[in-house]
C-alpha atoms as a PDB file:
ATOM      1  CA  UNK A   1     -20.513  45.857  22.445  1.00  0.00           C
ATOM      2  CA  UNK A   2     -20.828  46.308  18.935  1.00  0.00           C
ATOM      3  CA  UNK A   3     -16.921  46.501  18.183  1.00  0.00           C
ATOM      4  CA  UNK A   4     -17.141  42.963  20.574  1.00  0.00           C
ATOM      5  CA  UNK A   5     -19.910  40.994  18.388  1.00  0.00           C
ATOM      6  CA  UNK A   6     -17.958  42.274  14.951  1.00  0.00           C
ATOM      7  CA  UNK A   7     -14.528  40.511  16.426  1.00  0.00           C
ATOM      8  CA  UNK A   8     -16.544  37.293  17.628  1.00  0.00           C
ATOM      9  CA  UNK A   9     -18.321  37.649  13.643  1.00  0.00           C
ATOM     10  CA  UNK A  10     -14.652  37.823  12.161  1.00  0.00           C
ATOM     11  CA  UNK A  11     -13.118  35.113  14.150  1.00  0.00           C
ATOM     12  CA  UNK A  12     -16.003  32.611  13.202  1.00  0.00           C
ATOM     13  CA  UNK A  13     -15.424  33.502   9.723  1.00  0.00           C
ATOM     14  CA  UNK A  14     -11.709  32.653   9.824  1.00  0.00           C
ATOM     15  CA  UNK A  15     -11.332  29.088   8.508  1.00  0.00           C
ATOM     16  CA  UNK A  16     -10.133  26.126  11.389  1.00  0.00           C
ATOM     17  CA  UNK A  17      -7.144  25.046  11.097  1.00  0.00           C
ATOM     18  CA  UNK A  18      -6.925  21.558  10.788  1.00  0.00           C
ATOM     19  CA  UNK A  19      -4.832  19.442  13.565  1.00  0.00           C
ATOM     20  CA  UNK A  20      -3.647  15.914  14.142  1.00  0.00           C
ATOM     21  CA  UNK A  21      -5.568  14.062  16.417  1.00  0.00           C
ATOM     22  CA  UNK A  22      -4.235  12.149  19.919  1.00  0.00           C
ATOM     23  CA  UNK A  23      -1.890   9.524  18.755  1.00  0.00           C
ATOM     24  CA  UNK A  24      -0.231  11.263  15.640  1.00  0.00           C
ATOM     25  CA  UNK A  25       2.346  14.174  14.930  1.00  0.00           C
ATOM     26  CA  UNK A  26       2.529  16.810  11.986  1.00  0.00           C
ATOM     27  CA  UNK A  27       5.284  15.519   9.049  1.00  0.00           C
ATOM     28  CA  UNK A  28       7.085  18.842   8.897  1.00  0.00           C
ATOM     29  CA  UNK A  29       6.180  20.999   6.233  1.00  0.00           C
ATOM     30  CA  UNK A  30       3.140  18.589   5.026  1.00  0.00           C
ATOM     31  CA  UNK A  31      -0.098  18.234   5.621  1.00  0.00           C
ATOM     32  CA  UNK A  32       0.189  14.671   6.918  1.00  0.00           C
ATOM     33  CA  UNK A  33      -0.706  12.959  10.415  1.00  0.00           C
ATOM     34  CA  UNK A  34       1.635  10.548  11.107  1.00  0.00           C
ATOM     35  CA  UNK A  35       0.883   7.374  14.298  1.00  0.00           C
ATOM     36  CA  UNK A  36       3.073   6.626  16.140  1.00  0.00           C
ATOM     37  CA  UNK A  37       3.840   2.702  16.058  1.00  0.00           C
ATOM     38  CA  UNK A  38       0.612   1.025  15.779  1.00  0.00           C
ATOM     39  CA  UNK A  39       2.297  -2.723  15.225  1.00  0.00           C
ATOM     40  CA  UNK A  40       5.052  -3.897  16.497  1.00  0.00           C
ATOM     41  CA  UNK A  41       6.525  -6.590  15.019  1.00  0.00           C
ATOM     42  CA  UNK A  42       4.478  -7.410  11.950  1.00  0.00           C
ATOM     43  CA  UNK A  43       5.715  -8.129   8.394  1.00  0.00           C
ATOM     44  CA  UNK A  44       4.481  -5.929   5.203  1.00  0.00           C
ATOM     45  CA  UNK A  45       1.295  -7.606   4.812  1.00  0.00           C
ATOM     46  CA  UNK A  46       0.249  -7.397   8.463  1.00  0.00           C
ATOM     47  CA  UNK A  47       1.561  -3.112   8.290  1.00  0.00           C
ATOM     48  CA  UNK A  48      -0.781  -2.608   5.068  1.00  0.00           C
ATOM     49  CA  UNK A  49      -3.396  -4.635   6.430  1.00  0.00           C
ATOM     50  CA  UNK A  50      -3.454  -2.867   9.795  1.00  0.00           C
ATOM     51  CA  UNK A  51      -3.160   0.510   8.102  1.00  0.00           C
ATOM     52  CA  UNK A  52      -6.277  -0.246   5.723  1.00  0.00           C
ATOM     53  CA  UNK A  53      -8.362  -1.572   9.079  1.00  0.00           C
ATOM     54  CA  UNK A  54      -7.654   1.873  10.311  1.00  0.00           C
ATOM     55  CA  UNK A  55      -9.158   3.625   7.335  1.00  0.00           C
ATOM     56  CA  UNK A  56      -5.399   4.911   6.665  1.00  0.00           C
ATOM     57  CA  UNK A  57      -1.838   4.196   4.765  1.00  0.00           C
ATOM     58  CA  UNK A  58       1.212   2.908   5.624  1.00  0.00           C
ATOM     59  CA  UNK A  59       4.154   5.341   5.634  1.00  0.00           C
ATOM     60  CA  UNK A  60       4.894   7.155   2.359  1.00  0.00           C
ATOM     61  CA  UNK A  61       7.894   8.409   0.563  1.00  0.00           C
ATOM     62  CA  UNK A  62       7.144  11.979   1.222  1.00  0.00           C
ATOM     63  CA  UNK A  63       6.301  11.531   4.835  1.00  0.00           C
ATOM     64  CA  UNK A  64       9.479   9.417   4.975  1.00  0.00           C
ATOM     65  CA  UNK A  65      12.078  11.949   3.873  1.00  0.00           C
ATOM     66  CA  UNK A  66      10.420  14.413   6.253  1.00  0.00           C
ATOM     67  CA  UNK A  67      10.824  12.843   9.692  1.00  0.00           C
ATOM     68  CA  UNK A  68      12.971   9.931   8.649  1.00  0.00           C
ATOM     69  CA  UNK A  69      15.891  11.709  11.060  1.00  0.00           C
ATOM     70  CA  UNK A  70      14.026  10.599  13.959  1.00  0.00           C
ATOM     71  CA  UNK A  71      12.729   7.038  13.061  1.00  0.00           C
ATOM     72  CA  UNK A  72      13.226   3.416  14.185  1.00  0.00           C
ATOM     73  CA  UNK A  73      12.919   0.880  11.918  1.00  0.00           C
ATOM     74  CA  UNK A  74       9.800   0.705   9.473  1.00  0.00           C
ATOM     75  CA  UNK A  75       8.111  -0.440   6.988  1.00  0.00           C
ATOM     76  CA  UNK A  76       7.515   2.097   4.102  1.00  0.00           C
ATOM     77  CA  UNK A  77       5.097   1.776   1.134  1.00  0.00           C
ATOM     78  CA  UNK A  78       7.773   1.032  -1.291  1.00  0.00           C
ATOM     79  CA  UNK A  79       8.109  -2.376  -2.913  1.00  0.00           C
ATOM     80  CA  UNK A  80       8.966  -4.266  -6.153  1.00  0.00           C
ATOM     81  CA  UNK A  81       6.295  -7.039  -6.141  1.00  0.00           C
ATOM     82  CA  UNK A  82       5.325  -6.246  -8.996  1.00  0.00           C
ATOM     83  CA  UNK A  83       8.189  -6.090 -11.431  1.00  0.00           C
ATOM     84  CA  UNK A  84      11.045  -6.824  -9.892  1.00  0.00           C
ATOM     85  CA  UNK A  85      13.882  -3.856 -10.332  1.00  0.00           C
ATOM     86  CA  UNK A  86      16.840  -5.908  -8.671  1.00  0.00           C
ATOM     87  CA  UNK A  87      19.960  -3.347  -8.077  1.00  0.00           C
ATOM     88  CA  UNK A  88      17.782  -0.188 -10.030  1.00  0.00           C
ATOM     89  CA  UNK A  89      16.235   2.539  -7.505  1.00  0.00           C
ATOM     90  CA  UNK A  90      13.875   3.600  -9.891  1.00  0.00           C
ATOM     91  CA  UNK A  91      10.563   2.015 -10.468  1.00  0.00           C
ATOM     92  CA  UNK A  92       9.487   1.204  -7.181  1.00  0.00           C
ATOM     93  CA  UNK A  93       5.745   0.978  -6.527  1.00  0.00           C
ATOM     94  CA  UNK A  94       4.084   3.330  -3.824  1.00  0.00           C
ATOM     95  CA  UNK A  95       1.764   1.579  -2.293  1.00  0.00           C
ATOM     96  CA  UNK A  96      -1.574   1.159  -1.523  1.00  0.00           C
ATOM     97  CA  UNK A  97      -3.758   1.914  -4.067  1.00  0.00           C
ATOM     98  CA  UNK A  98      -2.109   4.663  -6.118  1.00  0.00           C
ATOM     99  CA  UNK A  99      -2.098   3.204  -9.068  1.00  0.00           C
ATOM    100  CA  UNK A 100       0.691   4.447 -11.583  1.00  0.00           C
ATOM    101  CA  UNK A 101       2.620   5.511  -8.467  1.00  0.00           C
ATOM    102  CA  UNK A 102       6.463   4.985  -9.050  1.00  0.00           C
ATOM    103  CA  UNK A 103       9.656   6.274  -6.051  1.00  0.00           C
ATOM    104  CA  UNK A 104      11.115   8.754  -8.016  1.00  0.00           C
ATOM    105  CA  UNK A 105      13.089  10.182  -4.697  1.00  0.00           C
ATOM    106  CA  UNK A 106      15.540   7.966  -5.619  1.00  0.00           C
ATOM    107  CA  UNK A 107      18.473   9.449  -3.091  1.00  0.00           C
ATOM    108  CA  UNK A 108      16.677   7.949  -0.012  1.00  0.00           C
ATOM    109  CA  UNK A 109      17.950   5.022  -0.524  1.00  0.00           C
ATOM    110  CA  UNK A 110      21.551   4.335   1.354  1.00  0.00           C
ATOM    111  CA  UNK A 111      24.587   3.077  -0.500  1.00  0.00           C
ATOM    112  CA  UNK A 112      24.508  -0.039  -2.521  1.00  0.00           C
ATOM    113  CA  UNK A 113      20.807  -0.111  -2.027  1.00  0.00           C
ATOM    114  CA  UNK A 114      18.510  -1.641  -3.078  1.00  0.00           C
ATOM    115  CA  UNK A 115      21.232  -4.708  -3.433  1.00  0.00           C
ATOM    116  CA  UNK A 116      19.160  -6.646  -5.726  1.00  0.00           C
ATOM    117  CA  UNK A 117      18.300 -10.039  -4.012  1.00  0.00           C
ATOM    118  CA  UNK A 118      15.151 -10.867  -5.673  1.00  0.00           C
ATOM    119  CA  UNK A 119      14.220 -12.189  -2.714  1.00  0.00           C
ATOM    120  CA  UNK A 120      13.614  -8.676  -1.017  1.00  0.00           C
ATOM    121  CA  UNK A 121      10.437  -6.998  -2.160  1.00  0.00           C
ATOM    122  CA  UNK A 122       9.795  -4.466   0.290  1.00  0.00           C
ATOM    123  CA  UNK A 123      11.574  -1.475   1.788  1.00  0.00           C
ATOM    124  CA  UNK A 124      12.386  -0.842   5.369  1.00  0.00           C
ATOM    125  CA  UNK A 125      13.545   2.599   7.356  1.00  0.00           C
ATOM    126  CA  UNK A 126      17.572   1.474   9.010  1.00  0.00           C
ATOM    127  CA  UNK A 127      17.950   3.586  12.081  1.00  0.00           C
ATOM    128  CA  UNK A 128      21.279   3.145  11.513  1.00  0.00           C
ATOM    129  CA  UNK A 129      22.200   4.460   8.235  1.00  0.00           C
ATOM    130  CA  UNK A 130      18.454   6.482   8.568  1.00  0.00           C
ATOM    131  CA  UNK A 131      17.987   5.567   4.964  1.00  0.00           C
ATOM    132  CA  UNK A 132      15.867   3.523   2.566  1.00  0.00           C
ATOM    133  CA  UNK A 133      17.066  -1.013   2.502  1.00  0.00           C
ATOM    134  CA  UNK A 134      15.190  -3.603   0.564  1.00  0.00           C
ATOM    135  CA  UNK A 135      14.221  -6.170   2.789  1.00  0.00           C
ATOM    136  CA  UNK A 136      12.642  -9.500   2.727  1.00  0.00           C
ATOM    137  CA  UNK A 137       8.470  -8.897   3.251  1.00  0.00           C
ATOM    138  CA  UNK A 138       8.110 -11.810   5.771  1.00  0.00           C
ATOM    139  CA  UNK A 139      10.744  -9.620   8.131  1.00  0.00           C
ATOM    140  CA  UNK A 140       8.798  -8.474  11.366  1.00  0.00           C
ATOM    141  CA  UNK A 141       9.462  -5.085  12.262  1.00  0.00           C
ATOM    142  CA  UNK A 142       7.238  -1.511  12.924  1.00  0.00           C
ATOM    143  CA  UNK A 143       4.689  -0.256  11.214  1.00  0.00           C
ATOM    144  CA  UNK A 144       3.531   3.404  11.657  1.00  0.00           C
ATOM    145  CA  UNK A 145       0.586   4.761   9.214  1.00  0.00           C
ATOM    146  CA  UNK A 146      -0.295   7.897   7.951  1.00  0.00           C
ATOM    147  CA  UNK A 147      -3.619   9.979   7.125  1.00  0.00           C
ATOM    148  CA  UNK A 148      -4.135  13.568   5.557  1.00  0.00           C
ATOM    149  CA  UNK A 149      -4.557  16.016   8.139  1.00  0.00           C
ATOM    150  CA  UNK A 150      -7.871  16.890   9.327  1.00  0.00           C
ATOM    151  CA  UNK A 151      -9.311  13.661   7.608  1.00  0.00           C
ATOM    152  CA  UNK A 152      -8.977  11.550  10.149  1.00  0.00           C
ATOM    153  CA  UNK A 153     -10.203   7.983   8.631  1.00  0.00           C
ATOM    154  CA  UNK A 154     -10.465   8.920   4.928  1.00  0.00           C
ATOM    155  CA  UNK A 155     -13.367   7.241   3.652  1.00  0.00           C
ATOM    156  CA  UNK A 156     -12.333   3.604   1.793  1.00  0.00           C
ATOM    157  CA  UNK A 157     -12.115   3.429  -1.830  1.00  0.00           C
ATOM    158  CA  UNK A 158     -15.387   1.856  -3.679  1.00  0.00           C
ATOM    159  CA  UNK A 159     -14.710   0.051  -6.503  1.00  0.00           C
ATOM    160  CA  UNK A 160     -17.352  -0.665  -9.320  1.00  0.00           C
ATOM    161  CA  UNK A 161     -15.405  -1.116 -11.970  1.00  0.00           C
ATOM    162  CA  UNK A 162     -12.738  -3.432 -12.817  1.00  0.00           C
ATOM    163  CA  UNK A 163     -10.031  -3.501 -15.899  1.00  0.00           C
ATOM    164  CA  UNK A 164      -8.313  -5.556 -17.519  1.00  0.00           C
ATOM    165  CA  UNK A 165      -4.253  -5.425 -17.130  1.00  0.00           C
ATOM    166  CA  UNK A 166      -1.854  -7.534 -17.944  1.00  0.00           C
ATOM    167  CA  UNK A 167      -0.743 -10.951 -16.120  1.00  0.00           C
ATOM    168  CA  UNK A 168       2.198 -11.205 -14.438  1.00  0.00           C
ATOM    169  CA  UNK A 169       2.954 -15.038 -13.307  1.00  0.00           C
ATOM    170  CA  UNK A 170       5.897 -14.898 -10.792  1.00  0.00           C
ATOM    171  CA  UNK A 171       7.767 -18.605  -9.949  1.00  0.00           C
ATOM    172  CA  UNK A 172       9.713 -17.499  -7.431  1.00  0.00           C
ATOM    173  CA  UNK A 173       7.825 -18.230  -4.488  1.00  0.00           C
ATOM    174  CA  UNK A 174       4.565 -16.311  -3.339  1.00  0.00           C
ATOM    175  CA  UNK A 175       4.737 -13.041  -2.918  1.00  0.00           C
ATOM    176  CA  UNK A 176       2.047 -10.228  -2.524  1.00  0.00           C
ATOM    177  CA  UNK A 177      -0.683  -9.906  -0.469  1.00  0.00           C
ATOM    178  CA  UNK A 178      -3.072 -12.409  -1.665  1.00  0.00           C
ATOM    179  CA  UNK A 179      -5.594 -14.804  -0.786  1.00  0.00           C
ATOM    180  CA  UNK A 180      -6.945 -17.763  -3.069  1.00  0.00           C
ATOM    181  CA  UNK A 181     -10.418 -18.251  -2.969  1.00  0.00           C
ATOM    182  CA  UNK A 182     -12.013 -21.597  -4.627  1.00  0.00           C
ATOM    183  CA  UNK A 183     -15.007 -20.823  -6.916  1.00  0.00           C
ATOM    184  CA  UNK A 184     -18.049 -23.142  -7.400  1.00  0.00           C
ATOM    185  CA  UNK A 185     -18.769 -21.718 -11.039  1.00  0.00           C
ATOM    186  CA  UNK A 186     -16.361 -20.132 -13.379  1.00  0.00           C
ATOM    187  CA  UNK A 187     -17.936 -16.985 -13.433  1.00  0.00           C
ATOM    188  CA  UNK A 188     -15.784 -13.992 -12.948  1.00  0.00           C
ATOM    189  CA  UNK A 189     -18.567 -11.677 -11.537  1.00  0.00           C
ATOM    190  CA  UNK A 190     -18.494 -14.273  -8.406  1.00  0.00           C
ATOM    191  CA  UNK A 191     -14.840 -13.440  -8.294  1.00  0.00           C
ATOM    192  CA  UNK A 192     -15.368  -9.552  -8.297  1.00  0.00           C
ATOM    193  CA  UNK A 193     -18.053  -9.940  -5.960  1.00  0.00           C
ATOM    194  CA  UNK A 194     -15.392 -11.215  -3.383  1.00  0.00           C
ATOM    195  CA  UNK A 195     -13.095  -8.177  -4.176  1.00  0.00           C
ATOM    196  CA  UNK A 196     -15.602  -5.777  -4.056  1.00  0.00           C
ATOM    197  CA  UNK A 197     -16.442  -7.352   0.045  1.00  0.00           C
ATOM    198  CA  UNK A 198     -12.819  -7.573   0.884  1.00  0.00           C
ATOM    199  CA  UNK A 199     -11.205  -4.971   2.828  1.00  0.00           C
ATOM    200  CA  UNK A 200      -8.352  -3.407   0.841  1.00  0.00           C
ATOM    201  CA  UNK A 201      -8.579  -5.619  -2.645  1.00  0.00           C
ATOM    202  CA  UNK A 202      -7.172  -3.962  -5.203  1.00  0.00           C
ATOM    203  CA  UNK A 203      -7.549  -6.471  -7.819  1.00  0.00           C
ATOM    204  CA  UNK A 204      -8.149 -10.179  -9.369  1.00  0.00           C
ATOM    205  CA  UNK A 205      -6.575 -13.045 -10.875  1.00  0.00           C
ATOM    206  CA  UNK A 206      -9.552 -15.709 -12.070  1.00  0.00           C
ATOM    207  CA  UNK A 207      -9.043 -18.453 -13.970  1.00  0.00           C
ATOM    208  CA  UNK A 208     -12.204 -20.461 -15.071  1.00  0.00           C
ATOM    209  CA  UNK A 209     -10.419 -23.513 -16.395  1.00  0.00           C
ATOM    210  CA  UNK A 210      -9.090 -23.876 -12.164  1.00  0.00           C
ATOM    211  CA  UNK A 211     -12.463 -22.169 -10.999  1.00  0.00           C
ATOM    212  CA  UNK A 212     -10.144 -20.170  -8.732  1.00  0.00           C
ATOM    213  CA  UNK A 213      -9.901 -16.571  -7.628  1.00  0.00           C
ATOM    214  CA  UNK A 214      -7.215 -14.958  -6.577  1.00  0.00           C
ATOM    215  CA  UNK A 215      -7.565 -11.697  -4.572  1.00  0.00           C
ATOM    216  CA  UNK A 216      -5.063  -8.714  -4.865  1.00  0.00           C
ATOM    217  CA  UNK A 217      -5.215  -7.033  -1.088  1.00  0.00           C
ATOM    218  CA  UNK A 218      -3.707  -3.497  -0.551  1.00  0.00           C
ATOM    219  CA  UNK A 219      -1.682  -3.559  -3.837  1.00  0.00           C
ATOM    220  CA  UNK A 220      -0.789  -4.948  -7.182  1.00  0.00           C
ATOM    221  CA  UNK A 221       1.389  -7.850  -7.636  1.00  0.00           C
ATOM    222  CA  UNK A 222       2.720 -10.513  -9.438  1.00  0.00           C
ATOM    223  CA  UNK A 223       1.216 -14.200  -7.911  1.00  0.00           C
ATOM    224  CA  UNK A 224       2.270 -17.635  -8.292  1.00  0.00           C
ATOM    225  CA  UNK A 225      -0.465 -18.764 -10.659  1.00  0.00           C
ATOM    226  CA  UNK A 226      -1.278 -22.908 -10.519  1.00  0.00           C
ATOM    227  CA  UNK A 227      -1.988 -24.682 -13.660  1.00  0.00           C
ATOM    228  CA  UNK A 228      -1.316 -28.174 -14.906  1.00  0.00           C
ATOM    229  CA  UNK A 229      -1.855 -27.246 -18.707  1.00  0.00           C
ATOM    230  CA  UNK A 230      -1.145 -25.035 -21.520  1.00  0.00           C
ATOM    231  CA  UNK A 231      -4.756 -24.325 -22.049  1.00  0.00           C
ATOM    232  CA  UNK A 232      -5.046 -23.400 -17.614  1.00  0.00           C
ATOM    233  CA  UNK A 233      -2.103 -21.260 -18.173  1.00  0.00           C
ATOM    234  CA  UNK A 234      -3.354 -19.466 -20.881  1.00  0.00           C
ATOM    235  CA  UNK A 235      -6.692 -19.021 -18.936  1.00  0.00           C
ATOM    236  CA  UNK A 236      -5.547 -16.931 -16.371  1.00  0.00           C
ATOM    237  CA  UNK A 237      -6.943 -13.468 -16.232  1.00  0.00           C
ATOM    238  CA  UNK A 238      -5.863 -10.484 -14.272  1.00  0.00           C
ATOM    239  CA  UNK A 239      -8.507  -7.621 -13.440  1.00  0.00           C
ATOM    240  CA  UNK A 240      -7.444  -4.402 -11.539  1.00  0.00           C
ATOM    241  CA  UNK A 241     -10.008  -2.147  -9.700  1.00  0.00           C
ATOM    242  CA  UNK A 242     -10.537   1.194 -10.668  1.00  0.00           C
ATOM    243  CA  UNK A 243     -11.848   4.219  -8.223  1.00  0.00           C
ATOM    244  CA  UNK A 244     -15.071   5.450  -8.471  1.00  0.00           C
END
């Protein structure tokens, strides 16, 4: 009896494992639960988006190159909306909300990729070539999201603090995951009041001259600022969130 309770003492000692729960596999060799597809035919916005409502990510590099053998076509966290790297396959931003985070795995990417069409921002999984394509972010294809294993909805980032950073006015159409909010005063605590409420903003434009706000959702970006003067262009202010 007493050689009994001493094995039942050891085994409650022994620390649990942690597991993926129904829904989601192991990445081999990481310690990352992966979904299976939880969107079908949604563009990048709608993958991050659906990711965030789950408390999650969308698929990362490092997951990628681990099961990428045995996927369909998917949206990854990679992008360039940003700064735009054209033909390079360095510089990529890893997305959301790693700040800083650059694709350094640089030979998942299949040949002649990324072509450099400035018109594709975001990176897809081919099934055929089962490598990394730039792709245009209004595409509708899979997403499939990701979670550390044994934290099954990480709890979301809170934000109290907001930086400056540097603005990046893009004129080639509107990219990023944004949404343009119309202020009644130009105050720019109203405008991180509306980050700070929104699931998955990262970040602010706010220009008081316009009275506008833009919102930054699930990653930084270069917008399509509006202005009709020197003075509104030069108003423009960009504000990125920073973790508390």
């Amino acid at each position: 009896m007493l050689l009994l309770l001493a094995l039942c003492s050891l085994s409650l000692l022994q620390p649990v494992q942690p597991s993926c729960p129904s829904g989601y596999t192991a990445a081999p060799n990481l310690t990352t639960c992966l979904s299976g597809s939880v969107a079908t035919d949604v563009n990048y916005c709608q993958c991050l988006k659906t990711c965030a409502q789950l408390g999650q990510r969308i698929l990362q590099p490092d997951t990628y190159a681990a099961v990428r053998l045995s996927l369909g076509e998917v949206w990854t966290g990679i992008n360039d909306q940003l700064v735009e790297r054209g033909s390079s396959p360095t510089g990529w931003q890893v997305v959301p909300n790693r700040a800083g985070s650059l694709l350094t795995l640089t030979d998942l990417w299949n040949t002649g990729q990324p072509d450099g069409t400035s018109i594709e921002d975001c990176v897809n999984h081919n099934p055929t070539t089962k490598k990394l394509h730039d792709a245009g972010c209004t595409a509708t294809i899979a997403c499939r999201c990701e979670h550390p294993m044994g934290d099954e909805r990480p709890v979301p980032a809170h934000y109290e603090l907001f930086v400056e950073s540097p603005v990046v006015d893009f004129t080639q159409g509107a990219v990023g995951c944004t949404e343009k909010i119309a202020l009644e005063l130009p105050i720019e605590l109203l405008c991180a009041g509306e980050c700070r409420e929104k699931l998955g903003c990262v970040g602010f434009y706010f220009n008081p001259l316009r009275r506008e706000c833009v919102l930054l959702l699930y990653m930084d970006a270069a917008v399509s600022l509006s202005y009709s003067s020197p003075a509104e262009q030069a108003a423009w202010i960009k504000k990125i969130a920073v973790h508390m």
